[in-house]
N, C-alpha and C. Protein backbone atom coordinates (compact mmCIF):
# COMPACT_ATOMS: atom_id res chain seq x y z
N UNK A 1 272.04 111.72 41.33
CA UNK A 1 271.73 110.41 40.82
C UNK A 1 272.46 109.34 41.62
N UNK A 2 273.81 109.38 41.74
CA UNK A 2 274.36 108.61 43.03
C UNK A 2 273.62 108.13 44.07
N UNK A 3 273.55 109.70 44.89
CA UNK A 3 272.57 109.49 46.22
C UNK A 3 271.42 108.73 46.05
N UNK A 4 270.85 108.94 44.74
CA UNK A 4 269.49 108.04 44.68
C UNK A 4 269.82 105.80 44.40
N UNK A 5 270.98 106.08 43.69
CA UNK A 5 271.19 104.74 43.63
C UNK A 5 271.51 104.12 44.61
N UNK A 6 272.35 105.04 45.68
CA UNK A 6 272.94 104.33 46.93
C UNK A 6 271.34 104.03 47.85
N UNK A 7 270.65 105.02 47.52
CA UNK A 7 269.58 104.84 48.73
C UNK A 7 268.55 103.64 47.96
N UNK A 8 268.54 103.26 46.83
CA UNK A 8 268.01 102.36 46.54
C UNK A 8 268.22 101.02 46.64
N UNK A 9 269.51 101.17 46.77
CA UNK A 9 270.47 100.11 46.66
C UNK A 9 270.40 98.94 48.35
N UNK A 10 269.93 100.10 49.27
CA UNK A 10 269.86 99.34 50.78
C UNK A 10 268.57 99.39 51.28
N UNK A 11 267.45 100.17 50.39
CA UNK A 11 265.85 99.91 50.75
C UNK A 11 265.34 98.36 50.34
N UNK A 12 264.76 97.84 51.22
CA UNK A 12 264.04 96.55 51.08
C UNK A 12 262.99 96.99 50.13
N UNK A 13 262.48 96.55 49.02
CA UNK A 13 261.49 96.64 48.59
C UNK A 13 259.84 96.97 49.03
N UNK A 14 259.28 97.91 48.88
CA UNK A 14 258.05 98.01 49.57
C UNK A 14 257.12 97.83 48.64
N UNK A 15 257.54 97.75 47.54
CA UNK A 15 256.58 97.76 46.70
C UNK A 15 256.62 96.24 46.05
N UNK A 16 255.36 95.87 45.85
CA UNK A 16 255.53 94.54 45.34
C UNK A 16 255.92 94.44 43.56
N UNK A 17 256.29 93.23 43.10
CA UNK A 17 256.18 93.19 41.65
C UNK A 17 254.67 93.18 40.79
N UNK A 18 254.05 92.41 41.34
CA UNK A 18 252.54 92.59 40.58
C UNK A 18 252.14 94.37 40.79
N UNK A 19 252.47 95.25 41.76
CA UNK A 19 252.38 96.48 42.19
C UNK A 19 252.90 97.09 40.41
N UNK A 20 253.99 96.80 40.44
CA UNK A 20 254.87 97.60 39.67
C UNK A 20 254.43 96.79 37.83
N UNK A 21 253.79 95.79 37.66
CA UNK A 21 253.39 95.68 36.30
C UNK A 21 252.54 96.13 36.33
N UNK A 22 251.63 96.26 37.66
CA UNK A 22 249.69 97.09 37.59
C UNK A 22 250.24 98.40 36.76
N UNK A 23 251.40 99.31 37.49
CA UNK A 23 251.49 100.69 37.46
C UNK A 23 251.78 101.04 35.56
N UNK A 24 253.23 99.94 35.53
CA UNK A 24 253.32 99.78 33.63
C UNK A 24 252.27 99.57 33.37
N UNK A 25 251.25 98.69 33.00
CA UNK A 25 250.23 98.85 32.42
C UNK A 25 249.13 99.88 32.53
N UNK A 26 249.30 100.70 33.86
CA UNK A 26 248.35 101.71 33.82
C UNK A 26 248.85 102.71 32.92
N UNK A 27 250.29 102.93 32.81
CA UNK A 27 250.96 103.75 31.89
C UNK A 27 251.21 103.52 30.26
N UNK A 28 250.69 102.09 29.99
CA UNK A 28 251.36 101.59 28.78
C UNK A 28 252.34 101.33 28.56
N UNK A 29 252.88 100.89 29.50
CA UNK A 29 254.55 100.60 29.09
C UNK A 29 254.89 99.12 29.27
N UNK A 30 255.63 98.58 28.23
CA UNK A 30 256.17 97.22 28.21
C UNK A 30 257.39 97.54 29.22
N UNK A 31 257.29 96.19 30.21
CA UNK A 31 258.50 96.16 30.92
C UNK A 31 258.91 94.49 30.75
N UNK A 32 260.48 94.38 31.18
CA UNK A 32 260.82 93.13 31.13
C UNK A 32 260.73 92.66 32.54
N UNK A 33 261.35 91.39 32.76
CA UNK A 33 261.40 91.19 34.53
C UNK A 33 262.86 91.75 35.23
N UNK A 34 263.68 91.95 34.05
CA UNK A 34 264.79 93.08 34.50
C UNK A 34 264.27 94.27 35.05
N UNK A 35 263.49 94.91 34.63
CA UNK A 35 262.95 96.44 34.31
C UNK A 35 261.93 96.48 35.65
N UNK A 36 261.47 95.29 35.84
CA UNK A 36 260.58 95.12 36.88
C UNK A 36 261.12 95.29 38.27
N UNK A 37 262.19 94.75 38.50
CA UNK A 37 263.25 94.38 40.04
C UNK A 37 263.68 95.85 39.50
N UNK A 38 263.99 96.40 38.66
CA UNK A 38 264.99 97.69 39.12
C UNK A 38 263.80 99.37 39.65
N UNK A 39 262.52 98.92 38.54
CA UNK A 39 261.51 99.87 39.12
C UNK A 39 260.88 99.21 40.38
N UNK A 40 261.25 98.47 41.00
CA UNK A 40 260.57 97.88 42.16
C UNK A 40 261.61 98.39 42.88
N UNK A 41 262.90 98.51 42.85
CA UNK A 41 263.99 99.29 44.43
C UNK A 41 263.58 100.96 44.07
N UNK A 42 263.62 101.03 42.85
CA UNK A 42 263.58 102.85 42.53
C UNK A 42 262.11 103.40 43.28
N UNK A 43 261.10 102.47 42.53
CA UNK A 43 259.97 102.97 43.34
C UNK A 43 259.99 103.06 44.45
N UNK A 44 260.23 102.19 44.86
CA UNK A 44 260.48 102.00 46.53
C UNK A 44 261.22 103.05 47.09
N UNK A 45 262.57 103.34 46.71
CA UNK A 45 263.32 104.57 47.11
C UNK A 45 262.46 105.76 47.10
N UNK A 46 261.87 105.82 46.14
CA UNK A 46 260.92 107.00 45.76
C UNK A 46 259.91 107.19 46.96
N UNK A 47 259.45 105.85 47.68
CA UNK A 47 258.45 105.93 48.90
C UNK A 47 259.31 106.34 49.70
N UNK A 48 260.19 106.04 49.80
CA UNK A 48 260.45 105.89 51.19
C UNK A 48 261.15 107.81 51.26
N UNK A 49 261.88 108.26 50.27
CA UNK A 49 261.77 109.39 50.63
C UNK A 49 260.66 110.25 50.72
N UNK A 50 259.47 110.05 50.42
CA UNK A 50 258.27 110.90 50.62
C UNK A 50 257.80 110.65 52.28
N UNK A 51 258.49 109.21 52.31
CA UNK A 51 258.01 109.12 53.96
C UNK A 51 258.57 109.73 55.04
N UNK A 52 259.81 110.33 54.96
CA UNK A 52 261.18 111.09 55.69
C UNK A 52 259.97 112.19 55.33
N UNK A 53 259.53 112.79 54.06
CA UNK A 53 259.34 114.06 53.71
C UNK A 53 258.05 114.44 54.72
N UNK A 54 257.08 113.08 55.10
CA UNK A 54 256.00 113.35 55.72
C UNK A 54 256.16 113.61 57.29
N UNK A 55 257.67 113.15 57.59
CA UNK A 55 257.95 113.15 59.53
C UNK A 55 258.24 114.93 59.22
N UNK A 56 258.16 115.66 58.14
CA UNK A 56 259.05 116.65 58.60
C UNK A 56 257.58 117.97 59.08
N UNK A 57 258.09 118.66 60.49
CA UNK A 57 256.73 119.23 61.21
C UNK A 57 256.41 120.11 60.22
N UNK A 58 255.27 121.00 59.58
CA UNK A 58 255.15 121.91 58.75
C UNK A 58 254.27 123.54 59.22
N UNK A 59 254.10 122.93 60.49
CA UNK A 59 252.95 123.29 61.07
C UNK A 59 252.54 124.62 61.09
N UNK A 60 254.30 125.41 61.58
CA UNK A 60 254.21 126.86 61.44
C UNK A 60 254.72 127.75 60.55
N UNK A 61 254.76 126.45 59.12
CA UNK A 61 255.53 126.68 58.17
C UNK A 61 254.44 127.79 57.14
N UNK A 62 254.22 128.72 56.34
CA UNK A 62 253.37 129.39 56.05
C UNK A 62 253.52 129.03 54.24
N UNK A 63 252.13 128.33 53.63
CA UNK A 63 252.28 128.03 52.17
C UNK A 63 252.97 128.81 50.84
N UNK A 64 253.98 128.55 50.33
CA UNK A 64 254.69 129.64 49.51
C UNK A 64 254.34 129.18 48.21
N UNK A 65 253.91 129.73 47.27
CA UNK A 65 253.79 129.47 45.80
C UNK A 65 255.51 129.86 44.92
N UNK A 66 255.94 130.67 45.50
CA UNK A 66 256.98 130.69 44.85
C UNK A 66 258.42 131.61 46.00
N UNK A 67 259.28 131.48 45.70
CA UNK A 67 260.43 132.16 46.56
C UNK A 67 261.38 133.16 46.19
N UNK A 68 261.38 133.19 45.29
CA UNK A 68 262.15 134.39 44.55
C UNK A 68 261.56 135.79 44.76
N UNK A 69 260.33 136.30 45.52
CA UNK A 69 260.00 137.68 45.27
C UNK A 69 259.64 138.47 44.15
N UNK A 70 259.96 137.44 42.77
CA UNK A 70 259.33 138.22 41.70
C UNK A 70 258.06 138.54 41.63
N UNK A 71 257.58 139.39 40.78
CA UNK A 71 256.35 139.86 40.52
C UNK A 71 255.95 140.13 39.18
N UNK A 72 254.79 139.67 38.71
CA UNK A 72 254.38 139.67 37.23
C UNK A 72 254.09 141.35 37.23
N UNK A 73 254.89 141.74 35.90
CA UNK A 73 254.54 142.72 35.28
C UNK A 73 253.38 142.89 34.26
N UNK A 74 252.18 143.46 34.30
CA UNK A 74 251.13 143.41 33.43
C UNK A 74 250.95 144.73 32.83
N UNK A 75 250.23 144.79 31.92
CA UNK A 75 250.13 146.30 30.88
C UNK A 75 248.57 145.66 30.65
N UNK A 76 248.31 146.95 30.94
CA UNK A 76 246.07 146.98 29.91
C UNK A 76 246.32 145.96 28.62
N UNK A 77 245.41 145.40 28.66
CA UNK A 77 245.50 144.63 26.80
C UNK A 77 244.80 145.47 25.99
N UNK A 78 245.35 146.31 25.41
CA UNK A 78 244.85 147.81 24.10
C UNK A 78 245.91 147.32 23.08
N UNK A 79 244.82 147.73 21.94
CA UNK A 79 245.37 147.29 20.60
C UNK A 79 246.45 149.25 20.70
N UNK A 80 247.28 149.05 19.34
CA UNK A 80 248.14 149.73 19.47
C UNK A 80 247.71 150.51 18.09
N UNK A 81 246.92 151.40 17.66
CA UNK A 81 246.39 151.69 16.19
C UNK A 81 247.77 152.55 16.09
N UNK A 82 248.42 152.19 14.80
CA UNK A 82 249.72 152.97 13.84
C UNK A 82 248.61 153.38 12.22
N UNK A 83 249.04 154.41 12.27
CA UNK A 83 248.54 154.53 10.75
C UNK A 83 250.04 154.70 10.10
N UNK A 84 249.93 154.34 8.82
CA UNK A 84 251.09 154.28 8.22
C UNK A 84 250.89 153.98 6.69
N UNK A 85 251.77 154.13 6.06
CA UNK A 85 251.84 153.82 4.54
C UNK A 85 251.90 151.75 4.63
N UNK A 86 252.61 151.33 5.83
CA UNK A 86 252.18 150.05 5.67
C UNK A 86 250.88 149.63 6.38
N UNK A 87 249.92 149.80 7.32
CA UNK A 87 249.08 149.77 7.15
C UNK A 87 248.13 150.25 6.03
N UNK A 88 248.23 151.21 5.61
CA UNK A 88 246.95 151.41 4.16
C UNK A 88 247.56 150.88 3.01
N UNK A 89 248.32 150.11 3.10
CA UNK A 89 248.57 149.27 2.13
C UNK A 89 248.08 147.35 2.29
N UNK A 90 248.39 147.50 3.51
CA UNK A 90 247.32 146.07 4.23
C UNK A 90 245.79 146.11 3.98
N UNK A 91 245.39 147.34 4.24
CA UNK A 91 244.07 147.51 4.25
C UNK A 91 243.96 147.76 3.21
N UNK A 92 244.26 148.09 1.67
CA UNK A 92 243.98 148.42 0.28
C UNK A 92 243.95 147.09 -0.45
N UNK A 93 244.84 146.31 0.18
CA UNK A 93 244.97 144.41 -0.07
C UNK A 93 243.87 143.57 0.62
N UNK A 94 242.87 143.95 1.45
CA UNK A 94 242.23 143.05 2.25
C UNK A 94 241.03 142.97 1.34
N UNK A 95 240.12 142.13 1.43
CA UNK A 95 238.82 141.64 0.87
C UNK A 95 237.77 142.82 1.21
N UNK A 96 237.92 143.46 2.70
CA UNK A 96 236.82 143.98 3.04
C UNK A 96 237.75 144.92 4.11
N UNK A 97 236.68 145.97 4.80
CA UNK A 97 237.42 146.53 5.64
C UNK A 97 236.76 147.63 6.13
N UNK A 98 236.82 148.12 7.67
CA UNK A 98 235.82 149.58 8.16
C UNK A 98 236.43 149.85 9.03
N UNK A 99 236.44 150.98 9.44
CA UNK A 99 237.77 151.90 9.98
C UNK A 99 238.55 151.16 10.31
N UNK A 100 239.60 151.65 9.41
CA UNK A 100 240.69 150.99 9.82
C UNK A 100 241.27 149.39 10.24
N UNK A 101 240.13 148.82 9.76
CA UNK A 101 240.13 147.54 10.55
C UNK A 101 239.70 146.50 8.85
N UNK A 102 240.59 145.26 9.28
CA UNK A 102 239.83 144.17 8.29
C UNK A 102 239.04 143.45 8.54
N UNK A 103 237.91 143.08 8.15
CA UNK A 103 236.48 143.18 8.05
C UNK A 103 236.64 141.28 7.68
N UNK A 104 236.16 140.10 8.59
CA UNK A 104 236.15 139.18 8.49
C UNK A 104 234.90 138.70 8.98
N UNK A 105 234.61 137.58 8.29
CA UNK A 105 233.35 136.95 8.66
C UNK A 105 233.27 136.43 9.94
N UNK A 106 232.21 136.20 10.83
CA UNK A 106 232.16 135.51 11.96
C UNK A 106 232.80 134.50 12.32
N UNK A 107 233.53 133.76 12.89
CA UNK A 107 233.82 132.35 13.42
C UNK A 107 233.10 131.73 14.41
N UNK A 108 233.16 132.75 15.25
CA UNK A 108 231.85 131.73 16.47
C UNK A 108 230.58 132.78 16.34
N UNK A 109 229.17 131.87 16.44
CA UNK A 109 227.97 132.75 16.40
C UNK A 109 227.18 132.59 17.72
């Protein structure tokens, strides 16, 4: 947070003020004309590091989604049938029911 104030602190503004009430109002947000000059250096800081970010070469850089090497663990999606004294007691409580299963009306047709 420092680093970001110092670098805001010596960027000339690039962004204009009418810029920065367009953007509040595209967002809904009430700003004052305090709120305005301080999101007008921040924004600005905010450009100007994306612009450092754009000199940097990428060329033979290869696209990574993630860096850690993890890997999703997956299992089949199968129901797990238990017979049990608490199941036939679920199923002796239900409205309706066929093998083993509770028996509900449609929701989507």
């Amino acid at each position: 947070m420092v680093d970001f104030l110092f670098i805001s602190a010596r960027i000339k503004p690039m962004i204009s003020k009418e810029e920065v009430k367009h953007i509040a109002k595209l967002a809904r947000l009430g700003v004052s004309e305090a709120e305005v000059q301080h999101f007008q250096k921040d924004l600005s800081a905010i450009l100007d590091m994306v612009g450092k970010l754009e000199e940097i070469n990428v060329d033979n850089i290869e696209p990574t989604a993630q860096v850690t090497g993890l890997e999703n663990k997956t299992r089949r999606d199968e129901s797990e049938r238990k017979e049990g004294k608490a199941s036939k007691n679920i199923l002796a409580n239900a409205p309706d029911s066929k093998d083993n299963y509770i028996k509900v009306k449609a929701v989507l047709e």
